[in-house]
Protein backbone atom coordinates (compact mmCIF):
# COMPACT_ATOMS: atom_id res chain seq x y z
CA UNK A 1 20.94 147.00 33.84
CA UNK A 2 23.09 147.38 36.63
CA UNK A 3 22.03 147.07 40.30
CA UNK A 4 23.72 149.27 42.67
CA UNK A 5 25.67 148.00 45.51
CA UNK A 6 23.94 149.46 48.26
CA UNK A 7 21.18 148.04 50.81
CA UNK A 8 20.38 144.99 52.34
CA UNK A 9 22.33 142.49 51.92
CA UNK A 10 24.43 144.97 49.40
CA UNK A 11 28.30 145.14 49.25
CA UNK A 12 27.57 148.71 50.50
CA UNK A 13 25.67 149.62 53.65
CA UNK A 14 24.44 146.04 53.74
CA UNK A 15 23.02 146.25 57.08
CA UNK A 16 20.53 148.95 56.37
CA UNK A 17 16.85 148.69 57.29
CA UNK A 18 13.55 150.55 57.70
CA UNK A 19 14.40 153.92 56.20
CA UNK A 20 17.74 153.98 55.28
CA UNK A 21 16.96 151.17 53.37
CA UNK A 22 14.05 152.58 51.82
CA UNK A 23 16.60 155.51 50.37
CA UNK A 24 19.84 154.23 49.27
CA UNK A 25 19.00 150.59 48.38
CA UNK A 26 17.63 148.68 45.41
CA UNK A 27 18.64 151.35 42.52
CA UNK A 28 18.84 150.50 39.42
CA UNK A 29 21.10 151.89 36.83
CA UNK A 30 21.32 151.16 32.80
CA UNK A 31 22.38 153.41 30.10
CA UNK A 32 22.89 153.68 26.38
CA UNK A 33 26.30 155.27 24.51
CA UNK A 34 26.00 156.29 21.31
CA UNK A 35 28.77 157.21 18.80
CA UNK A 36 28.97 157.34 15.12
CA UNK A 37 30.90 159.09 12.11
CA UNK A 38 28.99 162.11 10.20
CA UNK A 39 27.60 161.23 6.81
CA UNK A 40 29.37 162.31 3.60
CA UNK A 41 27.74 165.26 2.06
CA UNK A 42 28.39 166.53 -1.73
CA UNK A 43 28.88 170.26 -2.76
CA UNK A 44 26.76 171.79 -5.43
CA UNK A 45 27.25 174.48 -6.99
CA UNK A 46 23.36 176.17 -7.19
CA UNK A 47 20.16 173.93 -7.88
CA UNK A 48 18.49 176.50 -9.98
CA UNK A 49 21.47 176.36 -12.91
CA UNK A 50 22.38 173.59 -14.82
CA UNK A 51 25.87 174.47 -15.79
CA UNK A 52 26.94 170.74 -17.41
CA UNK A 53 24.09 171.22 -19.53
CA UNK A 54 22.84 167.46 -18.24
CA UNK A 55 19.67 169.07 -17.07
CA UNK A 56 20.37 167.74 -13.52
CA UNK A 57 21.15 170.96 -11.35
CA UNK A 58 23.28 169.05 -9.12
CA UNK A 59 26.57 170.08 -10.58
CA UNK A 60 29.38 170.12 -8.86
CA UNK A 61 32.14 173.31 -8.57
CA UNK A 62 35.67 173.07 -9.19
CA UNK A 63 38.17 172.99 -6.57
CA UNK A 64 40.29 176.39 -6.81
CA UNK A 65 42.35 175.72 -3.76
CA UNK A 66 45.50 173.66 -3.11
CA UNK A 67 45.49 170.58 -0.40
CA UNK A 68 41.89 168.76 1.38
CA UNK A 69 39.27 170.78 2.30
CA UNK A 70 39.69 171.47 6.02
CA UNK A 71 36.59 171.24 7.94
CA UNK A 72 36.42 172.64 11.63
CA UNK A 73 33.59 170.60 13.50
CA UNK A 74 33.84 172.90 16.63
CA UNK A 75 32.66 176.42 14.71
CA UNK A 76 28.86 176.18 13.52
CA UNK A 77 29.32 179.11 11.38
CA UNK A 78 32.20 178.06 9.38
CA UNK A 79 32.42 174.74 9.28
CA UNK A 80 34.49 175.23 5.87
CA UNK A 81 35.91 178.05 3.94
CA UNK A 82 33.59 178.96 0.87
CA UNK A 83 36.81 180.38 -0.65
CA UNK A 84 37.74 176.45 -1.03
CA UNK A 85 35.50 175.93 -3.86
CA UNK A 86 36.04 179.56 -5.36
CA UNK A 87 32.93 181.79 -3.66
CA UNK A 88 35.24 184.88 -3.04
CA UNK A 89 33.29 187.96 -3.64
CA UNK A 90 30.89 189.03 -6.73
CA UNK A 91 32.95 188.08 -9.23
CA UNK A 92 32.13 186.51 -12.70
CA UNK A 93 32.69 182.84 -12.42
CA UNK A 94 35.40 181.58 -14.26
CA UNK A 95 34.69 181.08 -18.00
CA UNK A 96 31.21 183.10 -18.18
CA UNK A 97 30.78 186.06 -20.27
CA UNK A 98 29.37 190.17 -18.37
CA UNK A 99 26.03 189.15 -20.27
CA UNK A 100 25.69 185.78 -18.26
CA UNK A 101 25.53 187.25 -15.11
CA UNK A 102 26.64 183.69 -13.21
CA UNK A 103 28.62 185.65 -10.34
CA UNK A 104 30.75 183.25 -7.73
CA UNK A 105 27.99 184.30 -4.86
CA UNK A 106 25.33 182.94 -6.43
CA UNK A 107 27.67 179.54 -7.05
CA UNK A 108 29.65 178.41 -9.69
CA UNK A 109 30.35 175.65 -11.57
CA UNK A 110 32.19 175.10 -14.79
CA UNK A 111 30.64 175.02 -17.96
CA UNK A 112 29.74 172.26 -20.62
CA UNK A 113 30.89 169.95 -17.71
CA UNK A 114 30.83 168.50 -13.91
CA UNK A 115 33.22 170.11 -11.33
CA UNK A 116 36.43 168.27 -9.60
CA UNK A 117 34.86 168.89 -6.39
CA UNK A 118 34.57 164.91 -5.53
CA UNK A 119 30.50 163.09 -4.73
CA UNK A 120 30.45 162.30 -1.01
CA UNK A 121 33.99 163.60 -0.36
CA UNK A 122 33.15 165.17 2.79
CA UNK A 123 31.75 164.39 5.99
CA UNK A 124 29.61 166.13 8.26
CA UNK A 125 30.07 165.95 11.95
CA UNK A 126 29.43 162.94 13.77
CA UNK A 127 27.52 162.06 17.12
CA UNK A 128 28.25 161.67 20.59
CA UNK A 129 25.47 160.74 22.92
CA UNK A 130 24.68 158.96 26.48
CA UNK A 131 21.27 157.82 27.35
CA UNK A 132 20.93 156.93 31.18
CA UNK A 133 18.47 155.57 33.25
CA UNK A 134 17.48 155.19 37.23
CA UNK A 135 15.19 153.39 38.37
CA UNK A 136 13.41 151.40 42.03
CA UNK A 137 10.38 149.58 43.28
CA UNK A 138 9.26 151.11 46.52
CA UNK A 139 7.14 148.25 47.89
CA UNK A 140 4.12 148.79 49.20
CA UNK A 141 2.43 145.80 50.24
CA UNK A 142 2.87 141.89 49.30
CA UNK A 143 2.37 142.73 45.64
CA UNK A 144 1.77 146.31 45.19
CA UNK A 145 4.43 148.87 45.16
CA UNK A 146 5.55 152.37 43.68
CA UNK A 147 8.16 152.33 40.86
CA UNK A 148 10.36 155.93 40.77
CA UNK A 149 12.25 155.61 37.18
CA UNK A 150 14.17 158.44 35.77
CA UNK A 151 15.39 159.28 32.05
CA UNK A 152 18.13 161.00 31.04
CA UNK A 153 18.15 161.86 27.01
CA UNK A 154 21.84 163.25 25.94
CA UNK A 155 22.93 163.52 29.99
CA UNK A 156 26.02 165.12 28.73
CA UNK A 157 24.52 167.76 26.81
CA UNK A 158 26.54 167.05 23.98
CA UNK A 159 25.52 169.62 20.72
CA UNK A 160 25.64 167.25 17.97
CA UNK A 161 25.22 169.18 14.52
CA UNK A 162 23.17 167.81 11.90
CA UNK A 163 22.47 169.68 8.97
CA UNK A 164 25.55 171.00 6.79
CA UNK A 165 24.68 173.73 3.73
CA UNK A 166 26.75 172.53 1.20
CA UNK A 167 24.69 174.62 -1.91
CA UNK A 168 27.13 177.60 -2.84
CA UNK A 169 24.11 179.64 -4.11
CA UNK A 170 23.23 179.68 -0.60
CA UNK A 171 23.98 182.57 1.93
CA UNK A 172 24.81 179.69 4.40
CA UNK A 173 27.13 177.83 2.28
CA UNK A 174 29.67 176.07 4.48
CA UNK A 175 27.41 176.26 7.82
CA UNK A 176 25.55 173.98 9.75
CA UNK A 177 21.97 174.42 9.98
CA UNK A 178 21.20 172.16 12.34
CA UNK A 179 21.61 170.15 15.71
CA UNK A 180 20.30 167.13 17.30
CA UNK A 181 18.14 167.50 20.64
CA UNK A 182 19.41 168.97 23.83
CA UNK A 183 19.70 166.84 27.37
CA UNK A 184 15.73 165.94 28.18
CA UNK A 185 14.50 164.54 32.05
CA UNK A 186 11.72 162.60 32.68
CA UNK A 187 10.65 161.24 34.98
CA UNK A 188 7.88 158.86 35.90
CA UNK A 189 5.63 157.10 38.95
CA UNK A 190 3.92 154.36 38.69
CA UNK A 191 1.53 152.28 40.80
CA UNK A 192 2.21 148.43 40.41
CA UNK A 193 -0.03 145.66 41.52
């Protein structure tokens, strides 16, 4: 908590009284930053096919493209290219037979085993948040007073994306689905005595 330097007997204005006083002296200010990596996320290649035959449904696609998978925090939509792990158009998926009808939209993943695509390679976007609060005691009387305190939740309105679809079976595969609360006021007055 830091108390601003204005008032009475402040660095600031230090010879205010009665209403000017009253206005610009005895804030309070205190805040909270908040800043952390994303979380690593695993692609799948479609939870209703077990491809490994492991009976798991969590297996993983092969990589079909050259170099790390670039992902481009600023773009909701496309935080990563699909094409990356192979989900290019209606293809069959590499090894499957006409009959099998495992097409690379619905997510593929190579058979009899578990893809190259690495567990937890990946990370989603991180956060970026600053609480902030202001805050003063209007006294009243000896020992009652009014107390004016103001939040601010996410003052920067920073969009901080949460969710990542990293299922290729899904039509949002390689989006975020997600984000973390907008910037929130409140406010609040309270009688103290």
């Amino acid at each position: 908590v830091l108390k601003l330097p204005f008032g009475h007997g402040a660095q600031f204005l230090h010879d205010a009284h009665g209403v000017v006083e009253q206005v610009v002296g005895g804030w309070m200010v205190s805040g909270v930053a908040t800043l952390y990596t994303g979380q690593p996320f695993t692609v799948y290649s479609n939870r209703n096919v077990d491809f490994s035959g492991y009976n798991t449904l969590v297996d993983r696609p092969d990589i079909v493209e050259s170099g790390p998978l670039h992902l481009n925090f600023s773009n909701p939509d496309a935080l990563f290219d699909p094409a990356y792990f192979g989900k290019v158009g209606t293809n069959l998926c590499p090894g499957y037979s006409a009959a099998s009808g495992v097409r690379v939209n619905t997510g593929c993943a190579p058979a009899g085993r578990v893809g190259d695509s690495p567990r937890d390679a990946y990370y989603a976007p991180g956060a970026i948040n600053f609480d902030t609060t202001i805050g003063k005691r209007f006294p009243l009387r000896e020992r009652i007073g009014l107390t004016y305190r103001a939040d601010f939740f996410n003052i920067m309105n920073h969009t901080n994306f949460t969710g990542v679809q990293a299922v290729m079976s899904s039509g949002q595969f390689g989006q975020m689905t997600s984000a973390a609360n907008a910037r929130v006021i409140q406010m609040t007055l309270r009688l103290d005595f």
